[in-house]
N, C-alpha and C. Protein backbone atom coordinates (compact mmCIF):
# COMPACT_ATOMS: atom_id res chain seq x y z
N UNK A 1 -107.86 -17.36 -11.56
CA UNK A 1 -107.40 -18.43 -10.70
C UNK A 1 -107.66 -18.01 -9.26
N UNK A 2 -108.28 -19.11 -8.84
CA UNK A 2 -108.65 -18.65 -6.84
C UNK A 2 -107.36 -18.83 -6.42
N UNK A 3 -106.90 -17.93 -5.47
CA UNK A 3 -105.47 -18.28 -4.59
C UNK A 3 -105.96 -18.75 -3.03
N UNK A 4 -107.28 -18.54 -3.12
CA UNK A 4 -107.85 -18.85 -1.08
C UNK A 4 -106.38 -17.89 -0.72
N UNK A 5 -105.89 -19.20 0.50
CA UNK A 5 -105.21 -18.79 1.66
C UNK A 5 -103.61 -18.58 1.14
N UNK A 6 -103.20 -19.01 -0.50
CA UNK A 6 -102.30 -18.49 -0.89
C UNK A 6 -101.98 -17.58 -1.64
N UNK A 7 -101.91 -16.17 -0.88
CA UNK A 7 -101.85 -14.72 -1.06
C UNK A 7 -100.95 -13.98 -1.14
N UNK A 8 -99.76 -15.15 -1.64
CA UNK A 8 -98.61 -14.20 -0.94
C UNK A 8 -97.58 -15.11 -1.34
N UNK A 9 -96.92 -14.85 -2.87
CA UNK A 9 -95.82 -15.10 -3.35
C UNK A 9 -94.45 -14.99 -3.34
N UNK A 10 -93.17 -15.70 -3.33
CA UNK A 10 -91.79 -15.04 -3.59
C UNK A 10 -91.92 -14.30 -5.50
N UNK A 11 -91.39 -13.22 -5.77
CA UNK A 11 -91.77 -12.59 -6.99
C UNK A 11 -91.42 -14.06 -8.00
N UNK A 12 -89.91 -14.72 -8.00
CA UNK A 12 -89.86 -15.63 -8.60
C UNK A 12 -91.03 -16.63 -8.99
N UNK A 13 -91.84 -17.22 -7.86
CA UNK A 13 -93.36 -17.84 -7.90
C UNK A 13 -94.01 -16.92 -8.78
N UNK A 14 -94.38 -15.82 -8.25
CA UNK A 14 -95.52 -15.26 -9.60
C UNK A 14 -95.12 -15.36 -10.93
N UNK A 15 -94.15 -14.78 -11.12
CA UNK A 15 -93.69 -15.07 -12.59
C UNK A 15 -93.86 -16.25 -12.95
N UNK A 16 -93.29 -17.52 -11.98
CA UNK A 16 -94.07 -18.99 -12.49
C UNK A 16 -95.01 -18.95 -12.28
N UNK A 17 -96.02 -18.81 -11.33
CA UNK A 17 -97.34 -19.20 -11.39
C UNK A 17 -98.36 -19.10 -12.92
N UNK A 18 -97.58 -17.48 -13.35
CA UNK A 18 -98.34 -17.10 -14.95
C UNK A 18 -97.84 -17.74 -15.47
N UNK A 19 -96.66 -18.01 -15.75
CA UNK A 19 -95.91 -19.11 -17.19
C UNK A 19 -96.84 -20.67 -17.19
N UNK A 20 -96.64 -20.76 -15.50
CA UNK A 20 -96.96 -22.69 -15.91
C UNK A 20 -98.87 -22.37 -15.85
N UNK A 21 -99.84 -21.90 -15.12
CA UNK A 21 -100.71 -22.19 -15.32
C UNK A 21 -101.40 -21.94 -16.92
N UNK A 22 -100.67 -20.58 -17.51
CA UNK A 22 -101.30 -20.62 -18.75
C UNK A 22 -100.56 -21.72 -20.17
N UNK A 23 -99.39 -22.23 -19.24
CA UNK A 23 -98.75 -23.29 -20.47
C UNK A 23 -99.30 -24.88 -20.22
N UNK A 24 -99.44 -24.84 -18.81
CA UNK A 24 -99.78 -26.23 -18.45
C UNK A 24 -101.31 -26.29 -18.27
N UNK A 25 -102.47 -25.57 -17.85
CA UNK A 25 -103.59 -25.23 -17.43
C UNK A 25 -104.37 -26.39 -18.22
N UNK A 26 -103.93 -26.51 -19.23
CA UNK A 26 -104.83 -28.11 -20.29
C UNK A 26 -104.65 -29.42 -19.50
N UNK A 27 -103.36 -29.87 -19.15
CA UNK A 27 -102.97 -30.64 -18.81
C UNK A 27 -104.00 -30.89 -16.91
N UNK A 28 -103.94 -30.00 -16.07
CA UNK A 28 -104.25 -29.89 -14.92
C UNK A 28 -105.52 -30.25 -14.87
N UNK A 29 -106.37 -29.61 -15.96
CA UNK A 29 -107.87 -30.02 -16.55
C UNK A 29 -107.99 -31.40 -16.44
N UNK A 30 -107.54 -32.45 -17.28
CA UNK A 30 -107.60 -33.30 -17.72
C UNK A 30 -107.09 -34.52 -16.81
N UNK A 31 -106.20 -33.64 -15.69
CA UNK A 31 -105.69 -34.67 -14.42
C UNK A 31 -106.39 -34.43 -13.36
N UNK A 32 -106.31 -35.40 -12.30
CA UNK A 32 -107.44 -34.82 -11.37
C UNK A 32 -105.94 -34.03 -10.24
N UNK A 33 -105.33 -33.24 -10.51
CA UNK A 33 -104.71 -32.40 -10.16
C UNK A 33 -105.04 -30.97 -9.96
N UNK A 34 -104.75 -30.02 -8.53
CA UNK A 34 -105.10 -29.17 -8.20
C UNK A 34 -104.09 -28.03 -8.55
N UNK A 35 -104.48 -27.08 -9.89
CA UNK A 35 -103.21 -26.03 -10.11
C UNK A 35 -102.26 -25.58 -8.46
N UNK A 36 -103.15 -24.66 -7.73
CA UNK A 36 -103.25 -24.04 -6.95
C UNK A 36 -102.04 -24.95 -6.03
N UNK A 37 -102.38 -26.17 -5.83
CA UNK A 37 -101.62 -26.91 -4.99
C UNK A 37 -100.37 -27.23 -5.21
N UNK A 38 -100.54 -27.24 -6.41
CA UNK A 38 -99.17 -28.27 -7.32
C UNK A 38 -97.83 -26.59 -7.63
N UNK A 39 -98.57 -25.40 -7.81
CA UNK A 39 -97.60 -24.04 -7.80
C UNK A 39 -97.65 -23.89 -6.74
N UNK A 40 -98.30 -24.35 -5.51
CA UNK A 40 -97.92 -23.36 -4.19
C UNK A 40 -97.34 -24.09 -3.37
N UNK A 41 -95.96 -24.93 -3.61
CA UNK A 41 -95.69 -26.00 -2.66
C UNK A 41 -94.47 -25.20 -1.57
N UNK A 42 -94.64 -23.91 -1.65
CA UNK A 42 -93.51 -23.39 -0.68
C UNK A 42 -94.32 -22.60 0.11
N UNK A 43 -93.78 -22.07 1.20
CA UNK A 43 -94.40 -21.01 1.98
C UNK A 43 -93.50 -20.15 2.36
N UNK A 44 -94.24 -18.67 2.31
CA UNK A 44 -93.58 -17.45 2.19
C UNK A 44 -92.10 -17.28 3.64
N UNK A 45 -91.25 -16.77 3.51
CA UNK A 45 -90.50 -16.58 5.12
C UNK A 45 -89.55 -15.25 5.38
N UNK A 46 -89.83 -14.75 4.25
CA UNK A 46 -89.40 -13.31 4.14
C UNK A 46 -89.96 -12.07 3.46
N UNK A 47 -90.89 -11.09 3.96
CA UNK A 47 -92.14 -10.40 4.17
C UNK A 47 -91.34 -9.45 2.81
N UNK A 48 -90.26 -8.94 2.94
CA UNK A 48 -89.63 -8.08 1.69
C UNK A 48 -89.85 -9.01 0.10
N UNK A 49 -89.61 -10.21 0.30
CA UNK A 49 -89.84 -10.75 -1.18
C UNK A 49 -90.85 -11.13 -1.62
N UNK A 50 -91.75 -10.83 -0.73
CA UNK A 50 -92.94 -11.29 -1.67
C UNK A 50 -94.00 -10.26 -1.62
N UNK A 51 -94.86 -10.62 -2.32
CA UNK A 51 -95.83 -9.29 -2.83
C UNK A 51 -97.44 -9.67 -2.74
N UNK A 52 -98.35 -8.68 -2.41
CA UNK A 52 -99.81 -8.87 -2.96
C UNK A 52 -100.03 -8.90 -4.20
N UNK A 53 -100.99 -9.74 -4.40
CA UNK A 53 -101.20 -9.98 -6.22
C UNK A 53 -102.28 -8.87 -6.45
N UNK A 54 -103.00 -8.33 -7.25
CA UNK A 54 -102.06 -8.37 -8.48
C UNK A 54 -101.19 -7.39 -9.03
N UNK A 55 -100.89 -6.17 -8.27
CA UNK A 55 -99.89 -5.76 -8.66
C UNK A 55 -98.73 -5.84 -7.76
N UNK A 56 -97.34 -6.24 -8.18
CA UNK A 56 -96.59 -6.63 -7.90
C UNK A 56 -95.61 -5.46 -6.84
N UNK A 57 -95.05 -3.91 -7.55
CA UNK A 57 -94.23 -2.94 -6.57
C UNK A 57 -95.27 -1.84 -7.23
N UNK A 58 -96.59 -1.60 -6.64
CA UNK A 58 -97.23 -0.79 -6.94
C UNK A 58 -96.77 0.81 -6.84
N UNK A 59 -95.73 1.54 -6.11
CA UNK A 59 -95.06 2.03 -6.36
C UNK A 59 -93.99 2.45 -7.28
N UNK A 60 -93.51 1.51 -7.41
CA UNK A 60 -92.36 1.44 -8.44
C UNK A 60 -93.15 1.40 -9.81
N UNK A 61 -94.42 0.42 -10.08
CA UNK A 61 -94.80 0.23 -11.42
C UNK A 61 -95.68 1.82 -11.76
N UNK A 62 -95.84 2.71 -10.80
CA UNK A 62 -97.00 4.00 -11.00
C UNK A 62 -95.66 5.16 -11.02
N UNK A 63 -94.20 5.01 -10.52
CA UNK A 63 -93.06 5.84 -11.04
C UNK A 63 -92.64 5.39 -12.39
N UNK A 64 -92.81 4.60 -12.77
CA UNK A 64 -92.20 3.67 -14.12
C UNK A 64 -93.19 5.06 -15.30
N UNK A 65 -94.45 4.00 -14.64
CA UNK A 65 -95.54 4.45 -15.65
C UNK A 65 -95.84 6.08 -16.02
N UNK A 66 -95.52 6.96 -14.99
CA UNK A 66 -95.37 8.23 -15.01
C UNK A 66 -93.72 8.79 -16.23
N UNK A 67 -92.90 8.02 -15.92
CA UNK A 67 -91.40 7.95 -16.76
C UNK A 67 -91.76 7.53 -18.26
N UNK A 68 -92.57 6.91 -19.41
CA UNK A 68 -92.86 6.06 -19.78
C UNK A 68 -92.99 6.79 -20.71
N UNK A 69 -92.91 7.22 -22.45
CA UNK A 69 -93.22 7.87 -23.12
C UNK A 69 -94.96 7.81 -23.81
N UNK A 70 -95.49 8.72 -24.52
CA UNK A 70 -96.65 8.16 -24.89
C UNK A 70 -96.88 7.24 -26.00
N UNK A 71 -97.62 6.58 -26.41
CA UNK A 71 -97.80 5.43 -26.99
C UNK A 71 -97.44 5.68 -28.24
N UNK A 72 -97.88 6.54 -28.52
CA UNK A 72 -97.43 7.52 -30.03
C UNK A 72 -95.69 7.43 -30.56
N UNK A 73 -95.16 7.96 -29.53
CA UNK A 73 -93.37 8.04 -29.33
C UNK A 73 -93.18 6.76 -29.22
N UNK A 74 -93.54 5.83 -28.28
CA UNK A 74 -92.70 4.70 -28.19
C UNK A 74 -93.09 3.79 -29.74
N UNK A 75 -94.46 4.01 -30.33
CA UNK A 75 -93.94 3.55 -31.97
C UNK A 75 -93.78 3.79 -32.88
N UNK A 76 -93.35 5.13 -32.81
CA UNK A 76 -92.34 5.65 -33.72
C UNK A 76 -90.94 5.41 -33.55
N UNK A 77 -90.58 5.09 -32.26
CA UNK A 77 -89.61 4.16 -32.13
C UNK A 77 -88.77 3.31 -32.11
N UNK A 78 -90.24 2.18 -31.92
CA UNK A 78 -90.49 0.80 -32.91
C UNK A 78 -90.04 0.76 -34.67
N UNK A 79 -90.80 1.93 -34.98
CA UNK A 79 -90.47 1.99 -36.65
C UNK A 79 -89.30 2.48 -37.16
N UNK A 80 -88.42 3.28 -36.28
CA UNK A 80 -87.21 3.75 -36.54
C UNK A 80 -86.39 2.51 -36.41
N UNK A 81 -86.42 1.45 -35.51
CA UNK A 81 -85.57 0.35 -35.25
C UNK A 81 -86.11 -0.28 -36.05
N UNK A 82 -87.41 -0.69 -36.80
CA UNK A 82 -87.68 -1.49 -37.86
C UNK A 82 -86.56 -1.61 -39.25
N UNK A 83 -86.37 -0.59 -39.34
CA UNK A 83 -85.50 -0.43 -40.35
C UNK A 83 -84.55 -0.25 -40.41
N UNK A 84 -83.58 -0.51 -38.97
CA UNK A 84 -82.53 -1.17 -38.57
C UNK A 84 -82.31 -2.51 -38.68
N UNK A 85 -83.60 -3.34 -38.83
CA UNK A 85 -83.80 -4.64 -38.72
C UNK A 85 -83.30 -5.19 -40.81
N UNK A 86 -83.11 -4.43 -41.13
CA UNK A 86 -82.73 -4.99 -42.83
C UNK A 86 -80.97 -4.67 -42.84
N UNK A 87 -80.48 -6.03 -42.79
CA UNK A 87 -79.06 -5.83 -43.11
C UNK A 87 -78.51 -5.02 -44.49
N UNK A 88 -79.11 -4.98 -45.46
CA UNK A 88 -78.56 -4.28 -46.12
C UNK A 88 -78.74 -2.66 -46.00
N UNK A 89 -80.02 -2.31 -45.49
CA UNK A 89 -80.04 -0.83 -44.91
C UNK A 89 -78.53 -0.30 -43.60
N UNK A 90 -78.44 -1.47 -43.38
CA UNK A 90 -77.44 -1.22 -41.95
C UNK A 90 -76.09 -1.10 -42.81
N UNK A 91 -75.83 -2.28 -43.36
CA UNK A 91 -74.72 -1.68 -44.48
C UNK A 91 -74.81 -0.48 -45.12
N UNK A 92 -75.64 -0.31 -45.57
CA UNK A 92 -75.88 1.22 -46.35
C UNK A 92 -75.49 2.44 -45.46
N UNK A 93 -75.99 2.14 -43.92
CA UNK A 93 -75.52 2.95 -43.12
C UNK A 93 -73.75 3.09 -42.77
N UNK A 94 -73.79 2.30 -42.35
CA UNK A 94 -72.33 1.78 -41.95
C UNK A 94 -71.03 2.85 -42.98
N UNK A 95 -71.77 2.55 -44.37
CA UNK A 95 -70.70 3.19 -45.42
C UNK A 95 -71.29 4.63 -45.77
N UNK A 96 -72.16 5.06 -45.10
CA UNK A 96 -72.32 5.79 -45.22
C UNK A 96 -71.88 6.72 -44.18
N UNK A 97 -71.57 6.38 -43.06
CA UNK A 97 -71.13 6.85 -42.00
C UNK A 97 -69.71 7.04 -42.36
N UNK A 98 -69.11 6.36 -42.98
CA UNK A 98 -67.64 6.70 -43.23
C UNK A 98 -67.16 7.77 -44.36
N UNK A 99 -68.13 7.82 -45.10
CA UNK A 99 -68.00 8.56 -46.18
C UNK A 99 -69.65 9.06 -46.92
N UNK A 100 -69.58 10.37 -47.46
CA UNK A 100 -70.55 10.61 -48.02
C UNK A 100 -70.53 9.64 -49.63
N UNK A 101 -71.45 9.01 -50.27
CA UNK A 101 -71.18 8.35 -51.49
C UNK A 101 -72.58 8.61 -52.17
N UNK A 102 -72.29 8.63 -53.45
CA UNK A 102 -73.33 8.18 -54.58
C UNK A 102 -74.05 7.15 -54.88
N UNK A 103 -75.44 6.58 -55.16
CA UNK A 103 -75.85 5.10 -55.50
C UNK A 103 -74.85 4.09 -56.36
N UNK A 104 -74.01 4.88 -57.43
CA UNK A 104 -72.98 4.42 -58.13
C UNK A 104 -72.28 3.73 -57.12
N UNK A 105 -71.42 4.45 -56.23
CA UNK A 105 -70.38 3.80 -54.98
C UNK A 105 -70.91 3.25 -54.42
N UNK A 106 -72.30 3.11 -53.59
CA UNK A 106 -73.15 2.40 -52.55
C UNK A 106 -73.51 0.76 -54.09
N UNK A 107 -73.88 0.83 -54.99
CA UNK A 107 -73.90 -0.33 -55.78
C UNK A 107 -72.77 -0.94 -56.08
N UNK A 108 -71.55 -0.54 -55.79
CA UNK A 108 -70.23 -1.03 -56.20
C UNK A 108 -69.60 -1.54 -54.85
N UNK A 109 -69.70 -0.95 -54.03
CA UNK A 109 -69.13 -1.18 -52.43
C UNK A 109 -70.30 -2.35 -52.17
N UNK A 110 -71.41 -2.95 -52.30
CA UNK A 110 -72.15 -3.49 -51.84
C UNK A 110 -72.73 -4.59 -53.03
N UNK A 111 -71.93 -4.32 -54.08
CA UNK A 111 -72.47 -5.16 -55.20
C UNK A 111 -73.69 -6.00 -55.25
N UNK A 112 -74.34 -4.43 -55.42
CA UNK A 112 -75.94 -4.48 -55.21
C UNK A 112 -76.50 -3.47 -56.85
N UNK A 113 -77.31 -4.29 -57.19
CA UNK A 113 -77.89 -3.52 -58.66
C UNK A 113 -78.00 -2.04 -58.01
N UNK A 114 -78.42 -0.81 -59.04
CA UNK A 114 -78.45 0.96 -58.47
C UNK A 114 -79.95 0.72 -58.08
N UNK A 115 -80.64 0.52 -58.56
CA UNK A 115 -82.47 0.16 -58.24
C UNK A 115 -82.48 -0.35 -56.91
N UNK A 116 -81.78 -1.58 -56.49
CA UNK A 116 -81.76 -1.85 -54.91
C UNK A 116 -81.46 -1.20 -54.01
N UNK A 117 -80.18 -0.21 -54.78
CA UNK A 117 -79.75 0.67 -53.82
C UNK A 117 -80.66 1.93 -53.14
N UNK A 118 -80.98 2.25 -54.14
CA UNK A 118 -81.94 3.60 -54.49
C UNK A 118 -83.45 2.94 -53.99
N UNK A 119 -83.79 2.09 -54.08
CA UNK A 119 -84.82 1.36 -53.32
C UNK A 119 -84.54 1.54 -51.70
N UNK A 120 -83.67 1.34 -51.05
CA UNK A 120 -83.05 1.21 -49.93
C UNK A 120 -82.50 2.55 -49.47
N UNK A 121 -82.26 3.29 -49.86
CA UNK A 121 -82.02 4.85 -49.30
C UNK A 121 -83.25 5.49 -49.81
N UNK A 122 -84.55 5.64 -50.56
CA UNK A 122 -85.80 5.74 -50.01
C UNK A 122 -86.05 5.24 -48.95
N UNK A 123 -86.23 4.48 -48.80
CA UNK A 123 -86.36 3.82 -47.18
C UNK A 123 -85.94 4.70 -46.07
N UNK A 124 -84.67 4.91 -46.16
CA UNK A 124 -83.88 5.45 -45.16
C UNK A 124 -84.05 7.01 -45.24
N UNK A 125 -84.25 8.10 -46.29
CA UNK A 125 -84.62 8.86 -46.18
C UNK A 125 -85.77 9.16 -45.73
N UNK A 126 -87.05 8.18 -45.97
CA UNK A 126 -88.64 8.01 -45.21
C UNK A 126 -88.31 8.20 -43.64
N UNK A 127 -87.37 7.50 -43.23
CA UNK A 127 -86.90 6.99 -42.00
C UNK A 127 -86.19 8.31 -41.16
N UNK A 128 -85.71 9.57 -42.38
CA UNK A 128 -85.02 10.53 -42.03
C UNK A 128 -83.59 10.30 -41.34
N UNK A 129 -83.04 9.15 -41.49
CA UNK A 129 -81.83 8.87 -41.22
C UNK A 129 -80.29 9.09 -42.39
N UNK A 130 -81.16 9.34 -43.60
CA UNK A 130 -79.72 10.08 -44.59
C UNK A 130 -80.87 11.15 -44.73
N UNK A 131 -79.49 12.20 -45.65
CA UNK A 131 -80.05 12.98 -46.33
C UNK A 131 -78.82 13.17 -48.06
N UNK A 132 -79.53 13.89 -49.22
CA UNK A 132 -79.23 13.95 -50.11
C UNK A 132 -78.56 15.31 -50.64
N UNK A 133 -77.77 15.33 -51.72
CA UNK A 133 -77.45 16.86 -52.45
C UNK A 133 -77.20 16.27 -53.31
N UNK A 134 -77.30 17.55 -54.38
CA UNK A 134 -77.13 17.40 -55.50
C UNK A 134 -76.21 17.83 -55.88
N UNK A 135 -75.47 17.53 -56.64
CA UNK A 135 -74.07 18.34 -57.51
C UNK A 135 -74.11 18.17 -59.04
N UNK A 136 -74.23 19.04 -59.96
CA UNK A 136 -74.99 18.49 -60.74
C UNK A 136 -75.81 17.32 -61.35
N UNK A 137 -75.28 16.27 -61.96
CA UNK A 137 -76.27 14.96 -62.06
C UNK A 137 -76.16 13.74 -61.18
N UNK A 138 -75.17 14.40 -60.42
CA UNK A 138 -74.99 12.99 -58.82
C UNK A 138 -75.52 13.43 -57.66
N UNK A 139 -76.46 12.66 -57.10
CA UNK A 139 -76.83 13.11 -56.35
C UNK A 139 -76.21 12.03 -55.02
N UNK A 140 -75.29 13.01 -54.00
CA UNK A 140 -74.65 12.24 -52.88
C UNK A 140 -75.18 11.78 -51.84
N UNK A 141 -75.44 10.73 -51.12
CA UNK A 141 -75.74 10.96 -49.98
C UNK A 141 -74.96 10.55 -48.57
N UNK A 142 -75.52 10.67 -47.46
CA UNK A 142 -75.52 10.97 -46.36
C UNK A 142 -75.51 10.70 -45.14
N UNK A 143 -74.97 10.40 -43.74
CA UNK A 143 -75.89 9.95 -42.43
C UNK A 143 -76.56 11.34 -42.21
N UNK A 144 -78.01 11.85 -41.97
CA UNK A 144 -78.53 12.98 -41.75
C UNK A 144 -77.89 13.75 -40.61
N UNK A 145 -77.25 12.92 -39.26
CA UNK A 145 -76.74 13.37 -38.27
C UNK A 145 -76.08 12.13 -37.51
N UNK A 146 -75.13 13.15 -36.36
CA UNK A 146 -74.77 12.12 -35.67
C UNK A 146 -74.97 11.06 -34.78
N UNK A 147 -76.27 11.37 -34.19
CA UNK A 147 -77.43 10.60 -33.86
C UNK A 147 -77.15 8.74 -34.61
N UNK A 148 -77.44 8.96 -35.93
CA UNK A 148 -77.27 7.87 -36.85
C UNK A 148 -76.29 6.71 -36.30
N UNK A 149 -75.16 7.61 -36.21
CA UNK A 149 -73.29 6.76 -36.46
C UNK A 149 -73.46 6.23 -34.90
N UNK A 150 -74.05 6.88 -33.94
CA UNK A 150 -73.72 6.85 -32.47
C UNK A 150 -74.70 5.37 -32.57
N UNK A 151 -76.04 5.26 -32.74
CA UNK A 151 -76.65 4.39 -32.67
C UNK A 151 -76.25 2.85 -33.34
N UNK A 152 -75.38 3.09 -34.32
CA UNK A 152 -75.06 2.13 -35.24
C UNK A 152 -73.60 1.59 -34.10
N UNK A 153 -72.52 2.78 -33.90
CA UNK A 153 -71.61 2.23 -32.81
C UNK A 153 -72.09 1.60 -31.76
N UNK A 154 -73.45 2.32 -30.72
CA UNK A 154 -73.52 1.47 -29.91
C UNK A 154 -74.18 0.11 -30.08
N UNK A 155 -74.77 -0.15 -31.24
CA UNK A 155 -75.42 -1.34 -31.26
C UNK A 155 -74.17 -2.59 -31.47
N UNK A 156 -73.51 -2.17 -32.46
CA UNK A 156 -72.05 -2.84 -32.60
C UNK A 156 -71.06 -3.24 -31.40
N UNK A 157 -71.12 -1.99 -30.35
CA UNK A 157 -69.94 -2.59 -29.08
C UNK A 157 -71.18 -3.03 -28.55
N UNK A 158 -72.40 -3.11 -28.02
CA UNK A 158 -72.71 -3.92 -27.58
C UNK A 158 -72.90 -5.82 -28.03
N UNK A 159 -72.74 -5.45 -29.46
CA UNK A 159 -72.74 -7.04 -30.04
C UNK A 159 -71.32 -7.91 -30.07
N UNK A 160 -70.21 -6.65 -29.67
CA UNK A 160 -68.77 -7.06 -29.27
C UNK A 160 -68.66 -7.48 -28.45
N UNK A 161 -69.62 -6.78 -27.11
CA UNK A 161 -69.55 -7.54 -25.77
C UNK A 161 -70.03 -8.82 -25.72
N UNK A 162 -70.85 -8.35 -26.20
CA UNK A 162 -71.80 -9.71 -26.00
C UNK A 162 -71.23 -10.92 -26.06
N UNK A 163 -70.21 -10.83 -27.73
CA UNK A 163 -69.32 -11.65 -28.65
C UNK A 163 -67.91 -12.17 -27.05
N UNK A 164 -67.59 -11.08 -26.63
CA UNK A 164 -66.68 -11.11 -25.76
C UNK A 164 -66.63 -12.13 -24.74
N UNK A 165 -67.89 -11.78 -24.08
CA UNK A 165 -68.61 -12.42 -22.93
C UNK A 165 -68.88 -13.74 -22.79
N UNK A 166 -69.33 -14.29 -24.24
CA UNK A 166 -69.18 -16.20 -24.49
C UNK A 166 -68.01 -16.75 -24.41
N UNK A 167 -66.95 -15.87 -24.82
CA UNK A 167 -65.63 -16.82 -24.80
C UNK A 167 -65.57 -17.05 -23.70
């Protein structure tokens, strides 16, 4: 998109400028309407809020980017929270955090067949978030660490707040 002589956004504008020209950009085509004109109907009046395009706090975004883990870590990340994303794994956690139990107790507390269960703590052991022992033919399991319980609490008070915050 040409900007000519409009070079120089409030940050709020840029963020619209990308939303509406790539949502509306069909429409502008087809009208004899000028993008450029129709997003730039303000003019700048305070030199701190607005920015050269195209990068926005080129500073701030090259400290970010230096802070930033490598691509590798951040999706392994991704895949650790993936499997936060199955409510019954989260239950599995949950009771497992309170107590060490057997697939027997985890199928009875969750009145879930032992195959689902045991389906579902594979998972979570892949995930390295339980771990297992044996005692002779029961094998118990686990949260692997406290890591686990902390993540599961904070996801919970934050869904309390959240809960809080609408009333």
């Amino acid at each position: 998109m040409h900007l000519g002589k409009f070079h120089r956004f409030p940050l709020q504008a840029c963020i619209l400028v990308y939303e509406v020209y790539h949502i509306y950009e069909y429409m502008f085509m087809y009208q004899n309407v000028d993008l450029e004109d129709a997003v730039m109907a303000c003019q700048p009046d305070d030199q701190d809020l607005f920015c050269d395009l195209p990068m926005i706090h080129e500073e701030a975004v090259r400290r970010v980017f230096e802070l930033l883990p490598r691509e590798d870590r951040t999706a392994g990340l991704a895949e650790l929270f993936k499997v936060f994303g199955d409510p019954t794994r989260v239950r599995i956690l949950q009771a497992l955090g309170h107590s060490e139990l057997c697939v027997c107790d985890l199928s009875a507390l969750l009145a879930m067949s032992q195959s689902a269960v045991s389906h579902q703590l594979r998972i979570l052991r892949g995930a390295r978030l339980v771990r297992n022992r044996r005692e002779g033919r029961v094998i118990y399991y686990s949260l692997i660490d406290d890591h686990v319980k902390t993540i599961l609490d904070v996801g919970s008070e934050h869904l309390a707040e959240e809960a809080e915050s609408e009333r």
